[in-house]
Protein backbone atom coordinates (compact mmCIF):
# COMPACT_ATOMS: atom_id res chain seq x y z
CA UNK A 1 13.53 -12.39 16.97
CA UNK A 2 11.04 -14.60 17.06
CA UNK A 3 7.35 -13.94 18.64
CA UNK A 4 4.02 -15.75 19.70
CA UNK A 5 0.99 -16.14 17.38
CA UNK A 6 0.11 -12.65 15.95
CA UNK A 7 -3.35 -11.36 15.21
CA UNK A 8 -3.12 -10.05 11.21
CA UNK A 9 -4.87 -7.55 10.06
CA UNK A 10 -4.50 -7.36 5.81
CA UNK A 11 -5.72 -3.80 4.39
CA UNK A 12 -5.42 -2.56 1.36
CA UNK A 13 -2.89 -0.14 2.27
CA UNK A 14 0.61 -0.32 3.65
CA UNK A 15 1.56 0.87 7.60
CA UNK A 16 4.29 2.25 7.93
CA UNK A 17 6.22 2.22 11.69
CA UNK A 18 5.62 5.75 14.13
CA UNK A 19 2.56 6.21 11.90
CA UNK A 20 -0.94 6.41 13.13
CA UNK A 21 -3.86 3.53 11.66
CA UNK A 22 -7.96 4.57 12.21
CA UNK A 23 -9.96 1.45 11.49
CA UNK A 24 -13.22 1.02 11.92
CA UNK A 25 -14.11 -2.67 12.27
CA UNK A 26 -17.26 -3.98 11.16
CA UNK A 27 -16.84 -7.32 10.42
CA UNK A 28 -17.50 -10.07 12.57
CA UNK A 29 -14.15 -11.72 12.34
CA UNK A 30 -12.16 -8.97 12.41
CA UNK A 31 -14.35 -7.52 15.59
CA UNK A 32 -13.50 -10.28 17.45
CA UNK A 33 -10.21 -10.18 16.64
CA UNK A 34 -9.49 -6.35 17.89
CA UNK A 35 -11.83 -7.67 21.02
CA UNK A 36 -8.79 -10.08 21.69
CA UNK A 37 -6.18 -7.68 21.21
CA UNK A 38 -7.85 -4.88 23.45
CA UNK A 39 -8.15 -8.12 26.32
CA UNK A 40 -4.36 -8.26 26.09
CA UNK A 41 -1.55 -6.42 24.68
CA UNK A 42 -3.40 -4.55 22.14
CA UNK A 43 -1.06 -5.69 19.25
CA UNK A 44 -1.89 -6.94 16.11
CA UNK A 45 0.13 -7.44 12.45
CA UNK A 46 -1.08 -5.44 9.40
CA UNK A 47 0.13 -6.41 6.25
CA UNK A 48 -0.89 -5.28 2.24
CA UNK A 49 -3.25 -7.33 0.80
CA UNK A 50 -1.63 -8.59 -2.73
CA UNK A 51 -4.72 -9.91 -4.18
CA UNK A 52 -8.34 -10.07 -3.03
CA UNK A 53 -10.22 -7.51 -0.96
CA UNK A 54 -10.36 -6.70 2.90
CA UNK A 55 -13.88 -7.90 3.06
CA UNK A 56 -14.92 -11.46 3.24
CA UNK A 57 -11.35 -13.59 3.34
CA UNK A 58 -9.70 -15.37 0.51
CA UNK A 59 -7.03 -12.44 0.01
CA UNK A 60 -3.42 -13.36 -0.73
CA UNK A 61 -1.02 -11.08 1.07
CA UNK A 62 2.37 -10.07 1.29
CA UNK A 63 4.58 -11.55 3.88
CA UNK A 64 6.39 -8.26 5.32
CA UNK A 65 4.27 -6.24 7.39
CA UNK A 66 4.26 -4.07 10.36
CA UNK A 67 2.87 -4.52 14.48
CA UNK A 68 0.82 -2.01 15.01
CA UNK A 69 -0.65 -1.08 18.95
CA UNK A 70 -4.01 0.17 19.60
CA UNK A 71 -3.96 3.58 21.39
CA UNK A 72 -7.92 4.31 21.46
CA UNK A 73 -10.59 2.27 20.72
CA UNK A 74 -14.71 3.05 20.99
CA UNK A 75 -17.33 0.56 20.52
CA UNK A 76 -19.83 2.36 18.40
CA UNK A 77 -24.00 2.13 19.12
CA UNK A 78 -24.07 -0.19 15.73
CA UNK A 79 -21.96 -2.45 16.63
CA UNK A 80 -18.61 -1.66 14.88
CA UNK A 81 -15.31 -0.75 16.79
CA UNK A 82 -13.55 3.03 15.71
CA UNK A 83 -10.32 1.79 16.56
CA UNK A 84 -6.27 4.32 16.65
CA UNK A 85 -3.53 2.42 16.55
CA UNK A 86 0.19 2.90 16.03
CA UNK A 87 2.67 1.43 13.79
CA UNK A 88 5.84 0.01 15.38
CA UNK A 89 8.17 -3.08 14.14
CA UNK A 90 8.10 -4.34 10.89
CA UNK A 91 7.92 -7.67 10.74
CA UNK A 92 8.20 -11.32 8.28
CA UNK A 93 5.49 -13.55 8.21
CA UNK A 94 7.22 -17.37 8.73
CA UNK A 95 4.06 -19.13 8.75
CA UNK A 96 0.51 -17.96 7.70
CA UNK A 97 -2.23 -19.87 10.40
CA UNK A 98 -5.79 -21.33 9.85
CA UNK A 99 -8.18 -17.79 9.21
CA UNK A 100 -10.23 -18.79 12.45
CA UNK A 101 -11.65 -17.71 14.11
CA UNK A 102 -9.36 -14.25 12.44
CA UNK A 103 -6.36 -14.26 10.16
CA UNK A 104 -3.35 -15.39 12.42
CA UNK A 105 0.82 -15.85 11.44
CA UNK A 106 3.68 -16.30 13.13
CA UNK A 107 6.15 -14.07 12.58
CA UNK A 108 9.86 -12.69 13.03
CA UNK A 109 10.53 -9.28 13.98
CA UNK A 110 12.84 -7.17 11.12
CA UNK A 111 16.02 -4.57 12.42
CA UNK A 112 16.35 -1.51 11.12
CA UNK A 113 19.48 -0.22 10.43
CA UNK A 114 20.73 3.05 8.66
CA UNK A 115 24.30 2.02 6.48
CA UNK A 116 25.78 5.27 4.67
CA UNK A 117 24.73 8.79 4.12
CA UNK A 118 22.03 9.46 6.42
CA UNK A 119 21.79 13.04 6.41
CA UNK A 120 22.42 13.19 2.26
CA UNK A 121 19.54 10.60 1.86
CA UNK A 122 17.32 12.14 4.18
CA UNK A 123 17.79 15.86 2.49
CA UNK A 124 17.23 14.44 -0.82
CA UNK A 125 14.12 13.33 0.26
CA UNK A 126 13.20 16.01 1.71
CA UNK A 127 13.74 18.33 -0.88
CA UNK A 128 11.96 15.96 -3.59
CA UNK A 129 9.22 15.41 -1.78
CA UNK A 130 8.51 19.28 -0.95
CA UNK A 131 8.93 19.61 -4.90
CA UNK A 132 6.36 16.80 -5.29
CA UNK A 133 4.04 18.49 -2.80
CA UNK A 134 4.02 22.15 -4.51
CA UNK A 135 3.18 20.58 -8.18
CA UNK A 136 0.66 18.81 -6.90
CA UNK A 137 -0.84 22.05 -5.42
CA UNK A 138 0.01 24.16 -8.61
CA UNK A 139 -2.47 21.19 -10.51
CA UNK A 140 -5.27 22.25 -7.65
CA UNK A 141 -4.83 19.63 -4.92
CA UNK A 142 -5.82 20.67 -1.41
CA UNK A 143 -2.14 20.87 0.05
CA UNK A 144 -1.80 23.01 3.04
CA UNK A 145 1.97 23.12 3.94
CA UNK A 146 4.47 22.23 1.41
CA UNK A 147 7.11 22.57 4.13
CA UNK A 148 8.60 19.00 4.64
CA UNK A 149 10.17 18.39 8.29
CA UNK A 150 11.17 14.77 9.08
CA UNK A 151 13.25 13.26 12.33
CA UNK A 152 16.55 13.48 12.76
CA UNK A 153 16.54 9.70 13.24
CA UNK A 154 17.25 8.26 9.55
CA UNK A 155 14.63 5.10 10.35
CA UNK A 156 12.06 7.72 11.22
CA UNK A 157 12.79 9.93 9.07
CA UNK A 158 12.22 7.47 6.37
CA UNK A 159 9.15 6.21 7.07
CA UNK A 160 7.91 9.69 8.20
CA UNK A 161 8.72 10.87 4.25
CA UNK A 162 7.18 7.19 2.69
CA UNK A 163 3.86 7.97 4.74
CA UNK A 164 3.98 11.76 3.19
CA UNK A 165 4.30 10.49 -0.19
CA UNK A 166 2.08 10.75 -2.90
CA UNK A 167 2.62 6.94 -3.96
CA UNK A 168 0.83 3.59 -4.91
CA UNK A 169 0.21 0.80 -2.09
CA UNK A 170 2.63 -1.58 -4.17
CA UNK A 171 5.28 1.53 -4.48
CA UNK A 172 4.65 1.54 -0.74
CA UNK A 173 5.27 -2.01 -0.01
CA UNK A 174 8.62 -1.82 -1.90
CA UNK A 175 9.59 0.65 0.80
CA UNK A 176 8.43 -1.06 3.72
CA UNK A 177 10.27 -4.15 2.55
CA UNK A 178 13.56 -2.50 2.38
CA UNK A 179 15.91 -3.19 5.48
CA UNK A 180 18.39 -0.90 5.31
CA UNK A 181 16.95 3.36 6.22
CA UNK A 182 19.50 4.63 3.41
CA UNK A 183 18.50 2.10 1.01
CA UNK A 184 14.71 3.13 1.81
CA UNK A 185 15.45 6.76 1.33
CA UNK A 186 17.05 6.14 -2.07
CA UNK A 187 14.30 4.17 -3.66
CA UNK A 188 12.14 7.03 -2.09
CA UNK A 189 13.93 9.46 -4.09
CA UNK A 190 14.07 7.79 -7.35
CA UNK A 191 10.21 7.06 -6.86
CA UNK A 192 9.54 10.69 -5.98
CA UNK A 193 12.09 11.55 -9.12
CA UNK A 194 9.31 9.76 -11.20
CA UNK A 195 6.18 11.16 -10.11
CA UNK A 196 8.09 14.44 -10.14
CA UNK A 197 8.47 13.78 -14.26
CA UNK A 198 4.74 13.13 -14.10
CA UNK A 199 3.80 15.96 -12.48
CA UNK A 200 5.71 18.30 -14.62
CA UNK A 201 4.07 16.96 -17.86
CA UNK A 202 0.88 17.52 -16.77
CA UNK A 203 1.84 20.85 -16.12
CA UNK A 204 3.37 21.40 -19.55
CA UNK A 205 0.02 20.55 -20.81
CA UNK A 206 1.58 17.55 -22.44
């Protein structure tokens, strides 16, 4: 599906669809750009910045991203915008745009689809990811609830458990990139797998 001229947001994180984004916009460019969103629809692309920073342009970026909608916004006394939004579609950049007066692509909306076993997938993750969650609080880290609960929906689920997960942005981007729920969930576990290995040295005093 193919769409209009996108505002694009790079960060040096990944967003992940159903999952909420706080910004707070301070420069200029990028305050004019959520002042055109909030004038329309309120949508704009966010996609991981590969190299470079999110301050001051020149960043090279990946091409697979996700629309995310602004929920909330507040223009603060100093200037800046505190802005919620809310991940939706992922998305492929087909052509990056002139940075001005923001960064701007064109891009086609991705499917999701969910080939396979769902419900094995998803409990695999699940149960990894609880495991990941109770080391990491047996090592000292502030983790409330070790309890892992995701969707029933596969597509959600999987990005509900990626957004939960202790991993890297480029880890992250690996997941977003994957088109298939299933396929997500299993590079999710083999991830988790790893950083469960970690974990468990560290533990060992190794």
């Amino acid at each position: 599906m193919e769409t209009d001229v996108t505002p694009m947001f790079p960060l040096g994180s990944v967003l992940f669809p159903t999952r909420v984004l706080p910004l707070h916009v301070f420069e200029p460019r990028y305050r004019t750009l959520a002042e055109h969103c909030l004038a329309g629809d309120g949508t704009f692309g966010v996609v991981l910045i590969e190299r470079g920073s999110e301050v001051g342009g020149g960043d090279v970026r990946f091409s697979v991203g996700t629309l995310a909608h602004i929920v909330q916004a507040e223009r603060v006394a100093d200037g800046r915008l505190a802005v919620i939004a809310v991940g939706a579609s992922r998305f492929r950049v087909r052509e990056w745009l002139p940075d001005d007066p923001y960064p701007r692509a064109r891009i086609d909306l991705l499917e999701d689809t969910a080939d396979g076993d769902a419900a094995g997938a998803t409990e695999e993750v699940r149960a990894r990811l609880r495991e990941v969650l109770v080391l990491h609080a047996r090592l000292g880290a502030p983790i409330e609830d070790v309890d892992v609960v995701l969707d029933p929906d596969p597509v959600r689920a999987s990005f509900e458990a990626a957004a939960a997960s202790p991993i890297g942005p480029l880890d992250a981007q690996v997941l977003l990139e994957a088109d298939d729920a299933v396929m997500r969930l299993g590079l999710l576990a083999a991830q988790l797998a790893d950083e469960i290995r970690v974990l468990e040295f560290r533990l060992s005093d190794g």
